[in-house]
C-alpha atoms as a PDB file:
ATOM      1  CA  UNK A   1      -4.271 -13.172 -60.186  1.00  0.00           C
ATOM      2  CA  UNK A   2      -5.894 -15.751 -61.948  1.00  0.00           C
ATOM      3  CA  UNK A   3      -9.416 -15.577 -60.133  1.00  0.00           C
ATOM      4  CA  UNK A   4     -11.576 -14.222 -62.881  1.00  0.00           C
ATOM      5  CA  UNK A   5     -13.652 -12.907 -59.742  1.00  0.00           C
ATOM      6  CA  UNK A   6     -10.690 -10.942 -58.103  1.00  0.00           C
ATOM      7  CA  UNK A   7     -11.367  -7.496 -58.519  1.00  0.00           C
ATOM      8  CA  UNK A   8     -15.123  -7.598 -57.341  1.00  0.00           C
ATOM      9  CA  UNK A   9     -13.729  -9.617 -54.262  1.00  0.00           C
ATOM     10  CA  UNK A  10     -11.676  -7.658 -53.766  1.00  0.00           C
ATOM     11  CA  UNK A  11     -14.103  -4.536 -54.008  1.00  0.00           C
ATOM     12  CA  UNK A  12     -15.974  -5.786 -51.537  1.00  0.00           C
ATOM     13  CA  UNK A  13     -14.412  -8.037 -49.054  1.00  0.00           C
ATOM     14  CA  UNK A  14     -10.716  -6.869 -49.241  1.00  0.00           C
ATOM     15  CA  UNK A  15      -8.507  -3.649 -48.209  1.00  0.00           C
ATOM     16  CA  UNK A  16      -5.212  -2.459 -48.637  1.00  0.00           C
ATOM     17  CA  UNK A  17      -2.911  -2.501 -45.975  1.00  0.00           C
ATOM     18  CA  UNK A  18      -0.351   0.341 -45.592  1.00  0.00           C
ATOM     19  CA  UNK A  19       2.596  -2.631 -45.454  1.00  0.00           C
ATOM     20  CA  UNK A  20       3.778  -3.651 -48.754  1.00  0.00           C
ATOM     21  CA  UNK A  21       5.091  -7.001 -49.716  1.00  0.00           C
ATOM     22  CA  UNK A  22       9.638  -7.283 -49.342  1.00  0.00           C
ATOM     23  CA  UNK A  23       9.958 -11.023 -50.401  1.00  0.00           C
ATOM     24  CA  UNK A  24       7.985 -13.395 -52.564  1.00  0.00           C
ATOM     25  CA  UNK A  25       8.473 -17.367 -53.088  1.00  0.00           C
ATOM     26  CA  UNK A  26      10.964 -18.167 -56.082  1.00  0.00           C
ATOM     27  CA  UNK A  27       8.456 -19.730 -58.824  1.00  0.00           C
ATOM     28  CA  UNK A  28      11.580 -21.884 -59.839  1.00  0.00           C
ATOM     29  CA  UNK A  29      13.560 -21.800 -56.436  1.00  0.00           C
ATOM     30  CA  UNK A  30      17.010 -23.210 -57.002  1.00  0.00           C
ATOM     31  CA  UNK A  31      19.062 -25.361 -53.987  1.00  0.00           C
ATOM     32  CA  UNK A  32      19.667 -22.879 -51.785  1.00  0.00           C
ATOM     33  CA  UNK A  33      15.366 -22.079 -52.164  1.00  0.00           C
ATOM     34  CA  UNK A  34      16.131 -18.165 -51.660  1.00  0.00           C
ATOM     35  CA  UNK A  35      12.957 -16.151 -52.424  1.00  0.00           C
ATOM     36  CA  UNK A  36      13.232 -13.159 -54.303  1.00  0.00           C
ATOM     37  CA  UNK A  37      13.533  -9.570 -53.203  1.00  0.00           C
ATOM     38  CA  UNK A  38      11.148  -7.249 -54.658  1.00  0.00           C
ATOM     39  CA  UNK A  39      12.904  -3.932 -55.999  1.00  0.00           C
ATOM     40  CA  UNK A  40      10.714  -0.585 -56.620  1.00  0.00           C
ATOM     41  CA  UNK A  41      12.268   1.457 -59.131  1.00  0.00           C
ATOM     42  CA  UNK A  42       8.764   3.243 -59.540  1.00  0.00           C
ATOM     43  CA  UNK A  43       5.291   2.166 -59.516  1.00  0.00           C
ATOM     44  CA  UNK A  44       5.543   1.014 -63.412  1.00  0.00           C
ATOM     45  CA  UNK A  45       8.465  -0.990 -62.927  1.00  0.00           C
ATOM     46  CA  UNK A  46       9.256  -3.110 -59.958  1.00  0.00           C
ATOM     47  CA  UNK A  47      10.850  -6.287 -60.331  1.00  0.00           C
ATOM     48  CA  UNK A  48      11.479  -9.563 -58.323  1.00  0.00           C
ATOM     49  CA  UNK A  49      15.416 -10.412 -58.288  1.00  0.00           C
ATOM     50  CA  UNK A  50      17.124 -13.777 -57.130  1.00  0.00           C
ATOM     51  CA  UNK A  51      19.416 -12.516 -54.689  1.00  0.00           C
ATOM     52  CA  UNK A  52      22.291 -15.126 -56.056  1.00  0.00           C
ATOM     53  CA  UNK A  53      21.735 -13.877 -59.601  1.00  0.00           C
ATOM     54  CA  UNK A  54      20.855 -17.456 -60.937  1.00  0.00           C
ATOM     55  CA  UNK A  55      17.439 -16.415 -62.790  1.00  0.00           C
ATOM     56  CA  UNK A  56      16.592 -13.491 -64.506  1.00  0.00           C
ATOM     57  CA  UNK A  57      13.623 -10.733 -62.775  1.00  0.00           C
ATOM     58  CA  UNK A  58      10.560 -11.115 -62.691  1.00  0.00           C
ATOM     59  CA  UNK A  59       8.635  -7.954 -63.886  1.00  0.00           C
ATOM     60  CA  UNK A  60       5.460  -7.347 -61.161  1.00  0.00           C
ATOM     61  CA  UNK A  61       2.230  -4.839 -61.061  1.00  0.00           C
ATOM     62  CA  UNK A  62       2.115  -2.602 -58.315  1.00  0.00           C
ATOM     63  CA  UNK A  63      -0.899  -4.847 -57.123  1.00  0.00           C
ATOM     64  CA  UNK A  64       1.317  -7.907 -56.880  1.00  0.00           C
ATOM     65  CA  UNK A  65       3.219  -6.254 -54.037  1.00  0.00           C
ATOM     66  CA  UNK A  66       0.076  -5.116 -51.962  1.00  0.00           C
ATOM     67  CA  UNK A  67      -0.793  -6.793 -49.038  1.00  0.00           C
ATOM     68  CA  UNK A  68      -4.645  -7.325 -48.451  1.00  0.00           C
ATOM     69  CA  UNK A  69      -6.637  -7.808 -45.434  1.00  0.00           C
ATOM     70  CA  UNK A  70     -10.325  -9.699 -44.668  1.00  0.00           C
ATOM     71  CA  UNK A  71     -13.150  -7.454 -44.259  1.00  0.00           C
ATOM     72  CA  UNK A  72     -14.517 -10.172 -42.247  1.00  0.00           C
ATOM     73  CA  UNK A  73     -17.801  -8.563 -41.134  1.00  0.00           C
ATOM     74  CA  UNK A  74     -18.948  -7.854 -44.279  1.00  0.00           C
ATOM     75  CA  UNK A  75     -17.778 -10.928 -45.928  1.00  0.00           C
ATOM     76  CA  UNK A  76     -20.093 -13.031 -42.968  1.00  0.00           C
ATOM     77  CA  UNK A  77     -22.479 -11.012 -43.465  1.00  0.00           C
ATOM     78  CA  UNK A  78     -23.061 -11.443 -46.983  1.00  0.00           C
ATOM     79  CA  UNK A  79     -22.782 -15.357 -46.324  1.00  0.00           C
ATOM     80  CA  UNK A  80     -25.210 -15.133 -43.755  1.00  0.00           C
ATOM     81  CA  UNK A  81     -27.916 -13.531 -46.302  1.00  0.00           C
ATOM     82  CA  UNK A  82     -27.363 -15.846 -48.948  1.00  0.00           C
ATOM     83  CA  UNK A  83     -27.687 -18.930 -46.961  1.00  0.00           C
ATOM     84  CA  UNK A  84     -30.579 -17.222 -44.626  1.00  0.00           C
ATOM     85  CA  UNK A  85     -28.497 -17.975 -41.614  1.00  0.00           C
ATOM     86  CA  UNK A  86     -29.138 -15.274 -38.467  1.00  0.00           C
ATOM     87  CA  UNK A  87     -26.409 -13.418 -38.551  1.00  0.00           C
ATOM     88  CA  UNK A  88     -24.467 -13.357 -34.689  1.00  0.00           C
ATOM     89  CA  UNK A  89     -23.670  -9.606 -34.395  1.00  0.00           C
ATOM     90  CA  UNK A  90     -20.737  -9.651 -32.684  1.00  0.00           C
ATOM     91  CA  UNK A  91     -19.322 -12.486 -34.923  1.00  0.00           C
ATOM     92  CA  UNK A  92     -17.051 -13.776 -31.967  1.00  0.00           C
ATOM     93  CA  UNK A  93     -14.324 -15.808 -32.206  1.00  0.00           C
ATOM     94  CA  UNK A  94     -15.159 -18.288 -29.743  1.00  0.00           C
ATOM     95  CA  UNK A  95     -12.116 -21.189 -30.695  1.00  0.00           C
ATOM     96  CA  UNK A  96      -8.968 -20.662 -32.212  1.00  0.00           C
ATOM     97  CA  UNK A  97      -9.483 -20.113 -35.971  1.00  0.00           C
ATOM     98  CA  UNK A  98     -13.108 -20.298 -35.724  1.00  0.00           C
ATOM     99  CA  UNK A  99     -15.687 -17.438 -36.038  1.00  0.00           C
ATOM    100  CA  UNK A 100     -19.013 -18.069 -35.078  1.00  0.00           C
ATOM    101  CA  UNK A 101     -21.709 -16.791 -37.697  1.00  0.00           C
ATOM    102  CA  UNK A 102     -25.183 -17.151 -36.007  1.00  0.00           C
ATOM    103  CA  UNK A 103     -27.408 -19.909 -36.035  1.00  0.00           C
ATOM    104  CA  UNK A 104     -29.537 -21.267 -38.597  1.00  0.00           C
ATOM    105  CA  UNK A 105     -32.918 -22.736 -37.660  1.00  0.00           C
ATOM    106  CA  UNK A 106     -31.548 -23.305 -34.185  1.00  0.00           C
ATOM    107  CA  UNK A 107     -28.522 -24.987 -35.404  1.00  0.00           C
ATOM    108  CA  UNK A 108     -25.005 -23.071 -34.411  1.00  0.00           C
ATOM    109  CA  UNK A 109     -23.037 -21.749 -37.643  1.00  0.00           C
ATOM    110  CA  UNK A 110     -19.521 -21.551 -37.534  1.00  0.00           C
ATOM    111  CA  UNK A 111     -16.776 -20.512 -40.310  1.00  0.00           C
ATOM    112  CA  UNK A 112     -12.729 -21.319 -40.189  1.00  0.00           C
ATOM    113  CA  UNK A 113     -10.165 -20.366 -42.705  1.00  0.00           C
ATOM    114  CA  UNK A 114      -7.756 -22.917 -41.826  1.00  0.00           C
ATOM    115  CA  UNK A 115      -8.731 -26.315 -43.350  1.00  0.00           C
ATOM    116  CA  UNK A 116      -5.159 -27.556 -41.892  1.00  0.00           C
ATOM    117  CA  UNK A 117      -6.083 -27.488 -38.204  1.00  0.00           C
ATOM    118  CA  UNK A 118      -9.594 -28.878 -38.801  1.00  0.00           C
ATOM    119  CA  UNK A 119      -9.243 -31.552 -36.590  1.00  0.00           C
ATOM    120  CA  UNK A 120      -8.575 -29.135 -33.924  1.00  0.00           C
ATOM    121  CA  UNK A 121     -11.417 -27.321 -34.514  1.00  0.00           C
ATOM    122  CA  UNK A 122     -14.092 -29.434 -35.122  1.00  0.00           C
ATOM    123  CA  UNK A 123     -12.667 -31.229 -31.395  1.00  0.00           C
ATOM    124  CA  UNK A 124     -12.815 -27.500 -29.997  1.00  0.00           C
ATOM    125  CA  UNK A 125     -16.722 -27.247 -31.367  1.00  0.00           C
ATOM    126  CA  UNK A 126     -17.843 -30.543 -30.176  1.00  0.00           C
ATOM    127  CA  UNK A 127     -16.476 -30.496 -26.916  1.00  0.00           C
ATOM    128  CA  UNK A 128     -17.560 -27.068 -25.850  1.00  0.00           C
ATOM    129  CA  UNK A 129     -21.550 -27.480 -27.432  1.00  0.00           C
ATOM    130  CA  UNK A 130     -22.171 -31.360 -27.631  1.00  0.00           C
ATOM    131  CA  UNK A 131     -24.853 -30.835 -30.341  1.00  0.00           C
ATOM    132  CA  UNK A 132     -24.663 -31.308 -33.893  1.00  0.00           C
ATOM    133  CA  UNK A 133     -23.400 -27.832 -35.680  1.00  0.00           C
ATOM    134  CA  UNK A 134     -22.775 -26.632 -39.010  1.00  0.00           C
ATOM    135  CA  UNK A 135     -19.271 -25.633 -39.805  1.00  0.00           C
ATOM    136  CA  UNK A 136     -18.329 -23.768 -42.952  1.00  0.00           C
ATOM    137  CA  UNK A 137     -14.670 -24.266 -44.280  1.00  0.00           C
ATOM    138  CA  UNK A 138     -13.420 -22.794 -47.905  1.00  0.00           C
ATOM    139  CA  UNK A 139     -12.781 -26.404 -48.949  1.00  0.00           C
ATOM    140  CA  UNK A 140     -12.943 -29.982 -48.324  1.00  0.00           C
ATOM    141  CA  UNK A 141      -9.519 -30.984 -49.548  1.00  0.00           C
ATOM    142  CA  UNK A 142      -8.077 -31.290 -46.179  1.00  0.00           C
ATOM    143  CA  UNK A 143     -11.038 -33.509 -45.355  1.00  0.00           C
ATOM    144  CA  UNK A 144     -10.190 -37.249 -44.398  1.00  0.00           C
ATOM    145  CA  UNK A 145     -12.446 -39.934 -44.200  1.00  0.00           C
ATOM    146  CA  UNK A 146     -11.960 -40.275 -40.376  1.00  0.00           C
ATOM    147  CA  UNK A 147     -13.246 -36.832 -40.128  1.00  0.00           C
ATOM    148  CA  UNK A 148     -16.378 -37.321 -42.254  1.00  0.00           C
ATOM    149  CA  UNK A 149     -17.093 -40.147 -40.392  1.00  0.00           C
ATOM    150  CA  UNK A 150     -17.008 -38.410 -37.215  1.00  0.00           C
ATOM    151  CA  UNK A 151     -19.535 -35.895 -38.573  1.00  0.00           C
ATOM    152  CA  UNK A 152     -21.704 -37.968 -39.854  1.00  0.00           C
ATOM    153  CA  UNK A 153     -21.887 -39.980 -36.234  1.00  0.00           C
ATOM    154  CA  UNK A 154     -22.547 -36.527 -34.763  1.00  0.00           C
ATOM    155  CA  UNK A 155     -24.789 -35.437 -37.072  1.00  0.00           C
ATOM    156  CA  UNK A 156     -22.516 -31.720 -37.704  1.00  0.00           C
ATOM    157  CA  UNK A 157     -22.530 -30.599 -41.021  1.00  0.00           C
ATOM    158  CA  UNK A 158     -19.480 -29.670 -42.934  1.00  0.00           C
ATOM    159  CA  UNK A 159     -20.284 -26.983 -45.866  1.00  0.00           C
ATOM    160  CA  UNK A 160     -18.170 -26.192 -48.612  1.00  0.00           C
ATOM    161  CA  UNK A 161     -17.922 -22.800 -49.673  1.00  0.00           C
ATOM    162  CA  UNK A 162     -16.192 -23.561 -52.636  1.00  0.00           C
ATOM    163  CA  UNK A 163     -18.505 -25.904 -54.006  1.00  0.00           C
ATOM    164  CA  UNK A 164     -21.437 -24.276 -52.539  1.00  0.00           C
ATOM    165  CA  UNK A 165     -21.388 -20.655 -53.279  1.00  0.00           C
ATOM    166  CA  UNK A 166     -20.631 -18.746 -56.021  1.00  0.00           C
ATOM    167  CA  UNK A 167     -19.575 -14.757 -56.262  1.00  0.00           C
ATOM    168  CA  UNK A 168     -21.656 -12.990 -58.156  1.00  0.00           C
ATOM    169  CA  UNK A 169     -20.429  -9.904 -60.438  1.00  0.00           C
ATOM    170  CA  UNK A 170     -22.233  -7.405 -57.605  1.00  0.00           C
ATOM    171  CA  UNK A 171     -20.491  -9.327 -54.748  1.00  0.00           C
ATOM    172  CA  UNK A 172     -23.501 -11.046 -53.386  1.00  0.00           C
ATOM    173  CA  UNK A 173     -23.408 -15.271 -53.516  1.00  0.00           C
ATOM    174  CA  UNK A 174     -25.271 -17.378 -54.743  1.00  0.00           C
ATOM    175  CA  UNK A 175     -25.391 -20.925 -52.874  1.00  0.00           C
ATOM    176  CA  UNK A 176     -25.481 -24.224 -54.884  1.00  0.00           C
ATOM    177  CA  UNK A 177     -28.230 -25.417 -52.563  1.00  0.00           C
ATOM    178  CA  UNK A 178     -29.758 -24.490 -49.563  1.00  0.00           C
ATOM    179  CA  UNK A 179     -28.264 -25.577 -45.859  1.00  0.00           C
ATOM    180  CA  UNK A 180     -31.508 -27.462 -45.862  1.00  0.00           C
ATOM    181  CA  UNK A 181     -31.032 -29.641 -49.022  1.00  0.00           C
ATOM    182  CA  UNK A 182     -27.280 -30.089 -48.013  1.00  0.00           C
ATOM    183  CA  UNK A 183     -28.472 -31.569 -44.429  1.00  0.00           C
ATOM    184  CA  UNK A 184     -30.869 -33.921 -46.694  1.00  0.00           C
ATOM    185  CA  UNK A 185     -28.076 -34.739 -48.751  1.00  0.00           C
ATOM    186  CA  UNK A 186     -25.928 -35.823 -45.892  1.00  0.00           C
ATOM    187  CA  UNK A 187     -28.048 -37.355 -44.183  1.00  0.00           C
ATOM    188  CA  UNK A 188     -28.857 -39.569 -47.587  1.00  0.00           C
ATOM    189  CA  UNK A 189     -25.607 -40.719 -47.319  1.00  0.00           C
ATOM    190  CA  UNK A 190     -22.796 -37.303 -46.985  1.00  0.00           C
ATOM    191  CA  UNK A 191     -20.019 -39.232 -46.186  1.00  0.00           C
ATOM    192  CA  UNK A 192     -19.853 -41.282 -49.772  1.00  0.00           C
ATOM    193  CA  UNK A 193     -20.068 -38.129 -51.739  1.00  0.00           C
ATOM    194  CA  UNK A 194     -17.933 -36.119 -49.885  1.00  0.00           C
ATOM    195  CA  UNK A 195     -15.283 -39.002 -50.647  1.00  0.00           C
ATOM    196  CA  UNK A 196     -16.075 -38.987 -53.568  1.00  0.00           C
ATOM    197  CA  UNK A 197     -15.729 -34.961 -53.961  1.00  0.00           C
ATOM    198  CA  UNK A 198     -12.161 -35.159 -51.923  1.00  0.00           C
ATOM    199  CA  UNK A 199     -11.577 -37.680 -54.802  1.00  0.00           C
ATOM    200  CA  UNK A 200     -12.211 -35.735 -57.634  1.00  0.00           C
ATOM    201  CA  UNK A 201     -10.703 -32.307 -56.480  1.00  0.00           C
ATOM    202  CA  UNK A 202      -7.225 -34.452 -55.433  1.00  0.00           C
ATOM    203  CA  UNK A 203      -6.673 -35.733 -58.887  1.00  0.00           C
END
């Protein structure tokens, strides 16, 4: 893992699930693209092997071959208290990929994991409320122009967790700015700088 953060992450916002991983993706995947088979000799030495022989294994930790799942409650919880945002208790899933968090000085807060269908999403939102919302996504690469544009017209705020938190060492966050100074900002002119932030993280 290269996420100097992992292992408090993980502490607090991750579990173990019984399932272990069988396959992983070939870092240098040949032309027939097979992905390697993970063999457990014992806990100390498991190994990823090309099934056509044409690389040599790849030694892994035991933790490599774990497969995690999303404490979600907690982990929306602990956004909700850094950004002061009223936590929804029942944290429903009200469109597909979308969890709603609560509201935040009467504005609806919502959260999705999958930047790729955020199109979908942010139709799904609009239609159904038809007032300006915030929407939190983990990051703004998948962000096109024509989508900042229709937020801006709207007035909905798009928030990105990874520029605007940070995970501290005892698993709280600490935002960037406030949702208040990021609704200034965008309404100073968001749609420039996010450009100009989908510019910077593409190169």
């Amino acid at each position: 893992m290269g996420w100097h953060r992992f292992n408090t992450f993980y502490t607090h916002y991750l579990m173990v699930e019984g399932r272990r991983v069988k396959l992983l993706n070939c870092p240098a995947p040949c032309e027939q693209g097979y992905p390697r088979q993970v063999m457990e000799h014992s806990p100390s030495d498991i190994t990823a092997v090309c099934p056509q022989n044409n690389a040599d294994p790849i030694q892994l930790k035991f933790r490599d071959i774990l497969i995690y799942a999303l404490r979600r409650e907690a982990l929306h919880q602990a956004i909700c208290v850094s950004l002061q945002i009223k936590y929804s208790a029942d944290c429903r899933i009200e469109h597909e990929h979308v969890w709603h968090l609560g509201d935040y000085s009467g504005t609806e807060v919502y959260l999705t994991y999958e930047t790729s269908t955020l199109t979908d999403s942010i139709s799904s939102i609009y239609l159904s409320l038809q007032t300006p919302f915030i929407l939190m996504v983990p990051t703004v690469k998948n962000v096109t122009p024509e989508i900042q544009q229709f937020l801006d017209k709207n007035k909905f705020i798009l928030f990105s967790m990874e520029a605007e938190l940070s995970l501290q060492s005892d698993g709280t966050f600490k935002p960037v700015r406030s949702i208040s100074e990021s609704m200034m900002l965008c309404n100073n002119g968001c749609s420039q700088a996010a450009q100009n932030t989908i510019g910077v993280q593409e190169h």
